[in-house]
C-alpha atoms as a PDB file:
ATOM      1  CA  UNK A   1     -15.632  32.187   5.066  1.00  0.00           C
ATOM      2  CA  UNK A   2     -13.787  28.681   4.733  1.00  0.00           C
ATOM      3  CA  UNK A   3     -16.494  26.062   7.059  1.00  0.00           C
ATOM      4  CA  UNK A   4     -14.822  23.488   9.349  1.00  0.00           C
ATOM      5  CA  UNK A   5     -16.346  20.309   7.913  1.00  0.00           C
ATOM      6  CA  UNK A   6     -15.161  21.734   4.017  1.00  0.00           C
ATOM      7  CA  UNK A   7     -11.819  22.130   5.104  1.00  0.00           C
ATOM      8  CA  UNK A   8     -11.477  18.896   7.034  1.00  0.00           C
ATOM      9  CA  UNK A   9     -12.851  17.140   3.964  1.00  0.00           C
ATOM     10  CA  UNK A  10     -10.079  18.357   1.232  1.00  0.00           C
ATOM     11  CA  UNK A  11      -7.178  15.611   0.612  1.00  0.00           C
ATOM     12  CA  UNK A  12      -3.844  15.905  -0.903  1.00  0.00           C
ATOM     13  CA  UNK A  13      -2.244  14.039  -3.510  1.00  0.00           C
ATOM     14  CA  UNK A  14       2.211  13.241  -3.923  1.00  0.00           C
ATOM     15  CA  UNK A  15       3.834  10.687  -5.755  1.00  0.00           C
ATOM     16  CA  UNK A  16       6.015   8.536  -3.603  1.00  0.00           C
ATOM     17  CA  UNK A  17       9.078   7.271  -5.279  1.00  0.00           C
ATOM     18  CA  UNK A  18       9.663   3.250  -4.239  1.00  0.00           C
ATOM     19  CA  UNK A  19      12.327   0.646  -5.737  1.00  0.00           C
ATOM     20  CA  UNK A  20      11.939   2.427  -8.949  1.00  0.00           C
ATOM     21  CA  UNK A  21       8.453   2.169  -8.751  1.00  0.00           C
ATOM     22  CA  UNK A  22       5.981   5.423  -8.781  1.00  0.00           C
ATOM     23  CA  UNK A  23       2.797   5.014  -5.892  1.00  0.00           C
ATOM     24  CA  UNK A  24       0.698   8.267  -5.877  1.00  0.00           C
ATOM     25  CA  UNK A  25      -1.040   8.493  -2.476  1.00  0.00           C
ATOM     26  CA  UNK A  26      -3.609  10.792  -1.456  1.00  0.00           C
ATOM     27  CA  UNK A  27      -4.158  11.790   1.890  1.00  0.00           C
ATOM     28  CA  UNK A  28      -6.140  13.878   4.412  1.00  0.00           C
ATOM     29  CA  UNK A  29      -4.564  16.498   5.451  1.00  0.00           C
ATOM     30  CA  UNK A  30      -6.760  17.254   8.361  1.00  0.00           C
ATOM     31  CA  UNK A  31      -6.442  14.291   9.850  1.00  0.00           C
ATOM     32  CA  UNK A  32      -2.661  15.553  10.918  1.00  0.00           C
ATOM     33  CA  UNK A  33      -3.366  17.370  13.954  1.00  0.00           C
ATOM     34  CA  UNK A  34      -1.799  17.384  17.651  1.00  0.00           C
ATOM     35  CA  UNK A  35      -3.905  14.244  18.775  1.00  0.00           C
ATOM     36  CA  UNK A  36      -2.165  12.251  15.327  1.00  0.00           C
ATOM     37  CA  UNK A  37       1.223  13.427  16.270  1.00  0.00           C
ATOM     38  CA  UNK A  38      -0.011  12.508  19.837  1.00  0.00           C
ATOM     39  CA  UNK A  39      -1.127   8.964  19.207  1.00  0.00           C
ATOM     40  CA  UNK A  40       1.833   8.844  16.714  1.00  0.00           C
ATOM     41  CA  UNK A  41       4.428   9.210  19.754  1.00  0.00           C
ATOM     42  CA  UNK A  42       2.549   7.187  22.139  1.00  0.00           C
ATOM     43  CA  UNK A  43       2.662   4.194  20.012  1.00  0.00           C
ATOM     44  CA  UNK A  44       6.510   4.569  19.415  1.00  0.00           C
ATOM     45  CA  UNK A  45       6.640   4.118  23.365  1.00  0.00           C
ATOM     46  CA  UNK A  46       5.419   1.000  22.911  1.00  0.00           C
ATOM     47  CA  UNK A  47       7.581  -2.582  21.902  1.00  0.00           C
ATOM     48  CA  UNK A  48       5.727  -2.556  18.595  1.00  0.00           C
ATOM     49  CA  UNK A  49       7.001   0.853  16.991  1.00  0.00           C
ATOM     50  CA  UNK A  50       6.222  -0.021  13.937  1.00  0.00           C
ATOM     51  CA  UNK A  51       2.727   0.521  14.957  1.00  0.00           C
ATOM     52  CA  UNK A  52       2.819   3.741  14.940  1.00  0.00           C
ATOM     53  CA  UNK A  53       3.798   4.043  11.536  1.00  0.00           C
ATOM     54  CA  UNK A  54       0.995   1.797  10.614  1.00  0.00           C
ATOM     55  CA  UNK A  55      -2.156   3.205  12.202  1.00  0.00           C
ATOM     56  CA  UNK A  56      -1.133   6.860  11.775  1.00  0.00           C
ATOM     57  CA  UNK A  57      -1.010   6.267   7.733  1.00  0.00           C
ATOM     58  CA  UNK A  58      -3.742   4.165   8.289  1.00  0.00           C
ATOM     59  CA  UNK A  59      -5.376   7.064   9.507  1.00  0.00           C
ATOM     60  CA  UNK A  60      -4.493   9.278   7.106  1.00  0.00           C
ATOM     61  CA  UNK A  61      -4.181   7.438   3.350  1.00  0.00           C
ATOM     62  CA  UNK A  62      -7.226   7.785   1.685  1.00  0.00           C
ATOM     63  CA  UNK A  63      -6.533   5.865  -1.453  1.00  0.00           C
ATOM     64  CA  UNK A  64      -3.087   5.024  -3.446  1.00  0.00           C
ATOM     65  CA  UNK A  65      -2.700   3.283  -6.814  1.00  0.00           C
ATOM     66  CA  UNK A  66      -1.363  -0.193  -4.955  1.00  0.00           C
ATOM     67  CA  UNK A  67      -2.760  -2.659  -6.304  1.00  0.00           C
ATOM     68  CA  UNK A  68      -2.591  -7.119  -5.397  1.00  0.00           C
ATOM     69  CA  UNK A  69      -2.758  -9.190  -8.447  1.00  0.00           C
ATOM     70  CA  UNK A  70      -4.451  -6.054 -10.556  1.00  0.00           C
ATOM     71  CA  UNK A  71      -6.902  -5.895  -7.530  1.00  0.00           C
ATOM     72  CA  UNK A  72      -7.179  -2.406  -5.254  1.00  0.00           C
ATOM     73  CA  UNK A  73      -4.411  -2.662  -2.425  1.00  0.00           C
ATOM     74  CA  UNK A  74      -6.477  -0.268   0.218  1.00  0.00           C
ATOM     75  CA  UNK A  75      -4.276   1.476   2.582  1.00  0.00           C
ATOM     76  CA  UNK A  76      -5.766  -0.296   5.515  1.00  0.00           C
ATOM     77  CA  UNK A  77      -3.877  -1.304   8.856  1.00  0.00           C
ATOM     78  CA  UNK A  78      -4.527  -5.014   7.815  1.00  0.00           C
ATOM     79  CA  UNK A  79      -2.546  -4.410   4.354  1.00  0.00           C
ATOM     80  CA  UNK A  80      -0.084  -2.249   5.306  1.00  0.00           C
ATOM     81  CA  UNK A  81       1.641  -4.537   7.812  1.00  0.00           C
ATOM     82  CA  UNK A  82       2.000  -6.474   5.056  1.00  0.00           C
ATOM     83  CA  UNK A  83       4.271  -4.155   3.421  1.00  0.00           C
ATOM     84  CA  UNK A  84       7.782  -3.265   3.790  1.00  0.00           C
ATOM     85  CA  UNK A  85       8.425  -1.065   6.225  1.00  0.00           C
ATOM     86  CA  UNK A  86      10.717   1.219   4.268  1.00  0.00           C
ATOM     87  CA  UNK A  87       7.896   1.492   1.738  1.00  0.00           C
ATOM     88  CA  UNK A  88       5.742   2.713   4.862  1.00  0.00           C
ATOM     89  CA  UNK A  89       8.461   5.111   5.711  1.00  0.00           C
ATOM     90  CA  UNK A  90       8.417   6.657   2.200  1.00  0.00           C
ATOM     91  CA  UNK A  91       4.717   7.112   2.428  1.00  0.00           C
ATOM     92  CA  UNK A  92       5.131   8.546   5.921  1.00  0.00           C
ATOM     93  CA  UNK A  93       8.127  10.819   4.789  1.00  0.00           C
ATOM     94  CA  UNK A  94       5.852  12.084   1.903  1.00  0.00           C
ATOM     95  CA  UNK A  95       3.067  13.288   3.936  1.00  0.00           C
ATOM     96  CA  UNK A  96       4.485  15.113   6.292  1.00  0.00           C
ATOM     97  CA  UNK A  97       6.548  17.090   3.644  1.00  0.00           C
ATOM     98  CA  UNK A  98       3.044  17.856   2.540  1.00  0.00           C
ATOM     99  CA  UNK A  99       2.388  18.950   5.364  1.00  0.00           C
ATOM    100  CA  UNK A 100       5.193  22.114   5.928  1.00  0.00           C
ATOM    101  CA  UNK A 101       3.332  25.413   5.526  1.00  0.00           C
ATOM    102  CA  UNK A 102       5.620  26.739   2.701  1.00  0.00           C
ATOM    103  CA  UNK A 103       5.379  23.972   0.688  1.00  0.00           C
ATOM    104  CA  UNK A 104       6.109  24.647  -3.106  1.00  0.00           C
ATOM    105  CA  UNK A 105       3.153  24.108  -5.671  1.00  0.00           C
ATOM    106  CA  UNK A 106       4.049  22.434  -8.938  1.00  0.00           C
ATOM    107  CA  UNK A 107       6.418  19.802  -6.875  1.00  0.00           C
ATOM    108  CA  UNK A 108       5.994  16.395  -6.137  1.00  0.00           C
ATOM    109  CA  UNK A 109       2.574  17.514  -3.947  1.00  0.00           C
ATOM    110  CA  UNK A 110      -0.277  19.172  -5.592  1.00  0.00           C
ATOM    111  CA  UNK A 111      -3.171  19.806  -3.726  1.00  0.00           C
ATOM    112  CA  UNK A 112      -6.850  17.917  -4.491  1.00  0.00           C
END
């Protein structure tokens, strides 16, 4: 039998297509639950909605391959407003296609 802490632990891994560039992310899956989608929507409500775009991936980014002069780019709220923002929304876009039930293995998402 599967135990809560294993399956909150697992992480995903897609390959997010960007100005011609290639960025492979890998996430947490488990940290996309009702209180993320929650938070998610409660920052839109506020006059920075970018926010919420930032702290959820934040949240949920576990490493990329982004690097800053050849140096590790971590996906951290602090770095990512740094970014542009339809960079973010690629990132954003690509996790929560990871995260439909009847995803298709072999894709752009292969699980980690």
């Amino acid at each position: 039998m599967p135990d809560r802490a294993a399956l909150l632990k697992k992480t995903r891994t897609a390959t997010v297509e960007y100005d011609g560039e290639r960025i492979t992310i890998t996430y947490a899956p488990a940290k996309i639950t009702p209180r993320w989608e929650q938070a998610f929507n409660e920052a839109l409500k506020g006059e920075w909605k970018s926010r919420a775009v930032v702290e959820t991936l934040a949240d949920a980014l576990v490493d990329w391959d982004v690097t800053d002069g050849g140096k590790p780019y971590p996906p951290k709220v602090e770095n990512l407003v740094q970014l542009p923002m339809d960079l973010l929304s690629a990132v954003f876009v690509a996790i929560m296609e990871g995260q439909r039930p009847n995803r298709t293995s072999g894709g752009s998402f292969a699980a980690g």
